[in-house]
Structure formats: C-alpha cells, structure tokens
PDB file of N, CA and C in Angstrom:
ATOM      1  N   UNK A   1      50.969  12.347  58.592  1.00  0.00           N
ATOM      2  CA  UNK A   1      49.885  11.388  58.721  1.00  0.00           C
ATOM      3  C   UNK A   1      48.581  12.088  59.094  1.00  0.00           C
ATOM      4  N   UNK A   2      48.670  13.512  59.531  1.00  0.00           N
ATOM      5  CA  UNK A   2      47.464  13.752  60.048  1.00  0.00           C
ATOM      6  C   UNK A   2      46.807  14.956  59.345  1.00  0.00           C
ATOM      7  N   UNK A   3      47.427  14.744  57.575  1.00  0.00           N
ATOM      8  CA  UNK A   3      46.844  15.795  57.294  1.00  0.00           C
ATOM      9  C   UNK A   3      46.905  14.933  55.569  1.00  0.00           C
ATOM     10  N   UNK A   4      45.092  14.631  55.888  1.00  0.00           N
ATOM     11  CA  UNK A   4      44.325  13.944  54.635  1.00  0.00           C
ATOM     12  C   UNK A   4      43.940  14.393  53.951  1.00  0.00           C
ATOM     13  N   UNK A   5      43.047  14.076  52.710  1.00  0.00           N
ATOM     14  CA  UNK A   5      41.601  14.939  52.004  1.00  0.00           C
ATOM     15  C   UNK A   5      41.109  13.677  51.240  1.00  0.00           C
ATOM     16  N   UNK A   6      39.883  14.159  51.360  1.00  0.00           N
ATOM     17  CA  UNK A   6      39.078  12.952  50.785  1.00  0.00           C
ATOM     18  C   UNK A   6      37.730  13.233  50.445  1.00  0.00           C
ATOM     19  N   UNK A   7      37.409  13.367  49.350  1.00  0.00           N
ATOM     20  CA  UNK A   7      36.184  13.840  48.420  1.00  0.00           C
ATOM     21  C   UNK A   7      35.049  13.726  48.950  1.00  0.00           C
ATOM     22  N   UNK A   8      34.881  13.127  49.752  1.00  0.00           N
ATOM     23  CA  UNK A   8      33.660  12.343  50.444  1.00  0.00           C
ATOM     24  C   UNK A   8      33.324  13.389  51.564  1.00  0.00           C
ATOM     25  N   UNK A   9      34.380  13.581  51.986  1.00  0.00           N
ATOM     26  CA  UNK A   9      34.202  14.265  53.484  1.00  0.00           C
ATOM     27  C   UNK A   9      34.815  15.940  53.143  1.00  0.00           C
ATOM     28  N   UNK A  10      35.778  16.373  52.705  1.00  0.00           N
ATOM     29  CA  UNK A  10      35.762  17.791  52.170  1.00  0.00           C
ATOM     30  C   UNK A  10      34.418  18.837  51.739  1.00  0.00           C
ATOM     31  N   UNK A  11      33.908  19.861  52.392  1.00  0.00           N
ATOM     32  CA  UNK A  11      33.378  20.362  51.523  1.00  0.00           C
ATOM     33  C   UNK A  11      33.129  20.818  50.018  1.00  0.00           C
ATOM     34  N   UNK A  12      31.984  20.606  49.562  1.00  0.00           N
ATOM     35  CA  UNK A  12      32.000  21.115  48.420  1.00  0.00           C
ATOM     36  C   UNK A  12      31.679  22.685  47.936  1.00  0.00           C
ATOM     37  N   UNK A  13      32.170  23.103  46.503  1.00  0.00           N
ATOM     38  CA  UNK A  13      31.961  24.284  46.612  1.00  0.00           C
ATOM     39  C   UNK A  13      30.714  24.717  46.306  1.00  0.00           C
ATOM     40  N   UNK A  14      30.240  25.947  47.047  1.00  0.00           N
ATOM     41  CA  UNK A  14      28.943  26.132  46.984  1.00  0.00           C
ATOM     42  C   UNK A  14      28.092  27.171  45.600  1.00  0.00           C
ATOM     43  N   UNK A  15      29.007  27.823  45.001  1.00  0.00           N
ATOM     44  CA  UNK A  15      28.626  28.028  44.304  1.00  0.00           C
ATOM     45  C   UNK A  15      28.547  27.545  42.789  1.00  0.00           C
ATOM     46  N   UNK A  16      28.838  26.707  42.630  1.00  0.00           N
ATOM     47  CA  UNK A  16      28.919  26.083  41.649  1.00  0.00           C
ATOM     48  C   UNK A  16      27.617  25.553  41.001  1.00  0.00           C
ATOM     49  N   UNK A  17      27.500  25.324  39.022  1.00  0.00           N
ATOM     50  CA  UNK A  17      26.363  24.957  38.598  1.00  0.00           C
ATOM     51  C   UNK A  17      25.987  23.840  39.171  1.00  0.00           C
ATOM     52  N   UNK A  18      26.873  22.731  39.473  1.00  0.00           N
ATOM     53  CA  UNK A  18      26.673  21.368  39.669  1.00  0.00           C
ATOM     54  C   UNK A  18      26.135  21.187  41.110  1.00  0.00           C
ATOM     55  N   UNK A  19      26.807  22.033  41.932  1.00  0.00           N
ATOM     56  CA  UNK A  19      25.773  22.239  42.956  1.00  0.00           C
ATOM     57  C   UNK A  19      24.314  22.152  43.306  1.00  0.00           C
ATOM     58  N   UNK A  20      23.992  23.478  42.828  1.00  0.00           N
ATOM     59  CA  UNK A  20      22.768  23.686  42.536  1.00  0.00           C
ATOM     60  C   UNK A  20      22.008  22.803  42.011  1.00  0.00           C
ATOM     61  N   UNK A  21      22.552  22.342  40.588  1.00  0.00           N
ATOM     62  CA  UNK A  21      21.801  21.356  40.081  1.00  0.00           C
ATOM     63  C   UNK A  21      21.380  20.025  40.864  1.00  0.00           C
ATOM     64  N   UNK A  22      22.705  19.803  41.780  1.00  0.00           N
ATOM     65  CA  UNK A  22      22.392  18.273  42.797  1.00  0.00           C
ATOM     66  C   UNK A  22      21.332  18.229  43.614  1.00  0.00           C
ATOM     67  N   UNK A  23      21.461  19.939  44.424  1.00  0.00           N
ATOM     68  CA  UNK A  23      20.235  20.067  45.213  1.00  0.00           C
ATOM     69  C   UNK A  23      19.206  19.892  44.845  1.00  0.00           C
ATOM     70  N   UNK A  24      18.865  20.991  43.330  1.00  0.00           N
ATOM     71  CA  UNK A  24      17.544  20.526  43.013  1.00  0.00           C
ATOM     72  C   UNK A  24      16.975  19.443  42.344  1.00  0.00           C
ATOM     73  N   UNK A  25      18.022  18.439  42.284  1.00  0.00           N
ATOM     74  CA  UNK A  25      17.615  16.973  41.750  1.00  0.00           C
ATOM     75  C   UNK A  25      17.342  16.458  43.067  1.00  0.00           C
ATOM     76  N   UNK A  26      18.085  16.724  43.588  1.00  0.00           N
ATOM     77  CA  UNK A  26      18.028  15.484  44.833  1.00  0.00           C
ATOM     78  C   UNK A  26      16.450  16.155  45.696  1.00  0.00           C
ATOM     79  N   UNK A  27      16.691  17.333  46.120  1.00  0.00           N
ATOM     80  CA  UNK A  27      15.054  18.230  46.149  1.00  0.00           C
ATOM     81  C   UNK A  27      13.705  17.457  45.257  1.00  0.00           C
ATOM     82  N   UNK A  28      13.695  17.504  44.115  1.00  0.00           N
ATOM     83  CA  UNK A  28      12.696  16.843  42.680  1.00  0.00           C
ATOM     84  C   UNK A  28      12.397  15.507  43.650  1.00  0.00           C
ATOM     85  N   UNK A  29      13.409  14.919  43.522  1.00  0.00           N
ATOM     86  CA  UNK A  29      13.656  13.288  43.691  1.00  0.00           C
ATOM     87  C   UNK A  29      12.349  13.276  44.755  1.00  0.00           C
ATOM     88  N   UNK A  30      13.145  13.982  46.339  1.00  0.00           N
ATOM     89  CA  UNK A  30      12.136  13.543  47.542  1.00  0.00           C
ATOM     90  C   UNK A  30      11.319  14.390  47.603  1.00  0.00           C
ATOM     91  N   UNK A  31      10.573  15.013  46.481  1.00  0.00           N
ATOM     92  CA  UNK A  31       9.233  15.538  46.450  1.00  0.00           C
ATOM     93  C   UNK A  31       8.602  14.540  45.798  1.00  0.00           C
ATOM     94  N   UNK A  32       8.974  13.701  44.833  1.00  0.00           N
ATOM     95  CA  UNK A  32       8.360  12.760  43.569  1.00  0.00           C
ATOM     96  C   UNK A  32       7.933  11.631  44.785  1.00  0.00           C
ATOM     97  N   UNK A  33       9.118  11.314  45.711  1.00  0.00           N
ATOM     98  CA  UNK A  33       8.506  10.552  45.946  1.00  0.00           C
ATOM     99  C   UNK A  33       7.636  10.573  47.193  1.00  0.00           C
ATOM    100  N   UNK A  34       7.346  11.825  47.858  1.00  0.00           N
ATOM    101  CA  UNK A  34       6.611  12.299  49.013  1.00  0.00           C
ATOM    102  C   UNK A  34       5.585  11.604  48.004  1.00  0.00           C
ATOM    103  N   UNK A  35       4.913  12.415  46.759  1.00  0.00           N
ATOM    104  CA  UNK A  35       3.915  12.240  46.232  1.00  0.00           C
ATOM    105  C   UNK A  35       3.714  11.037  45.755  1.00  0.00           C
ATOM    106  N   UNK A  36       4.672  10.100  45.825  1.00  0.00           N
ATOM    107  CA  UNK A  36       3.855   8.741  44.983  1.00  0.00           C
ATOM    108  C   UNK A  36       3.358   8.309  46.046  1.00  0.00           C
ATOM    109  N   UNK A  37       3.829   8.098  46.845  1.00  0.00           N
ATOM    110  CA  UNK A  37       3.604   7.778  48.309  1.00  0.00           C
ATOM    111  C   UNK A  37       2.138   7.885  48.654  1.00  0.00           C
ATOM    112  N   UNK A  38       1.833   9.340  48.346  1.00  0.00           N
ATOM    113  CA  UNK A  38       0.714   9.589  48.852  1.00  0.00           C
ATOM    114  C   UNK A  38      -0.687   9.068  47.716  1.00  0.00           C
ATOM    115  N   UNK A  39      -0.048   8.939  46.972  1.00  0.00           N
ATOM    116  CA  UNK A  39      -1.273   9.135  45.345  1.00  0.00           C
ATOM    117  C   UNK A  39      -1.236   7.658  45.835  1.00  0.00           C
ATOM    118  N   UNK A  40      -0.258   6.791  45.699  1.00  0.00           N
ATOM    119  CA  UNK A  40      -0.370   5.228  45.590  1.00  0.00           C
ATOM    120  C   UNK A  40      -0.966   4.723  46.484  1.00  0.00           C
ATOM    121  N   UNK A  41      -0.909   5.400  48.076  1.00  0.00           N
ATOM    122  CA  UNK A  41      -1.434   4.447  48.996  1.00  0.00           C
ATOM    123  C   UNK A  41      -2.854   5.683  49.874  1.00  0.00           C
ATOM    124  N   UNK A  42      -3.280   6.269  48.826  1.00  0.00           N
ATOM    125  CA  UNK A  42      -4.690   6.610  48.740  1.00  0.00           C
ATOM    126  C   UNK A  42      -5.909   5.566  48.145  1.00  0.00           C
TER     127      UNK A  42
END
C-alpha cells in the first residue's frame, strides 16, 4: 500500500525534447502575457 506512482507527482525526465519544449512554451506563454498586460493597460 505504500508504494504508489502517479504521473502527476513523479518526476519528470529532464532531459528530454518534450521537456524543454514545455519550459519554453510555458516560459513564451508568461512573457506574452507579462507584455499584454503592460501594452493593454498603458
């Protein structure tokens, strides 16, 4: 019982393309929207 795994909570592997790629989407993402932010409520 006290020995689980669960995708959610396991690390992921770090070198991997899909990795990388998540970071720098998810990176893109909260830069896009630092900047709308700022352009829109200028």
């Amino acid at each position: 019982m006290s020995q689980w795994r669960d995708s959610m909570v396991d690390r992921p592997e770090t070198d991997g393309a899909a990795y990388l790629t998540g970071w720098t989407v998810s990176g893109v993402a909260v830069l896009g929207a630092i900047v709308a932010v700022w352009v829109l409520g200028i």
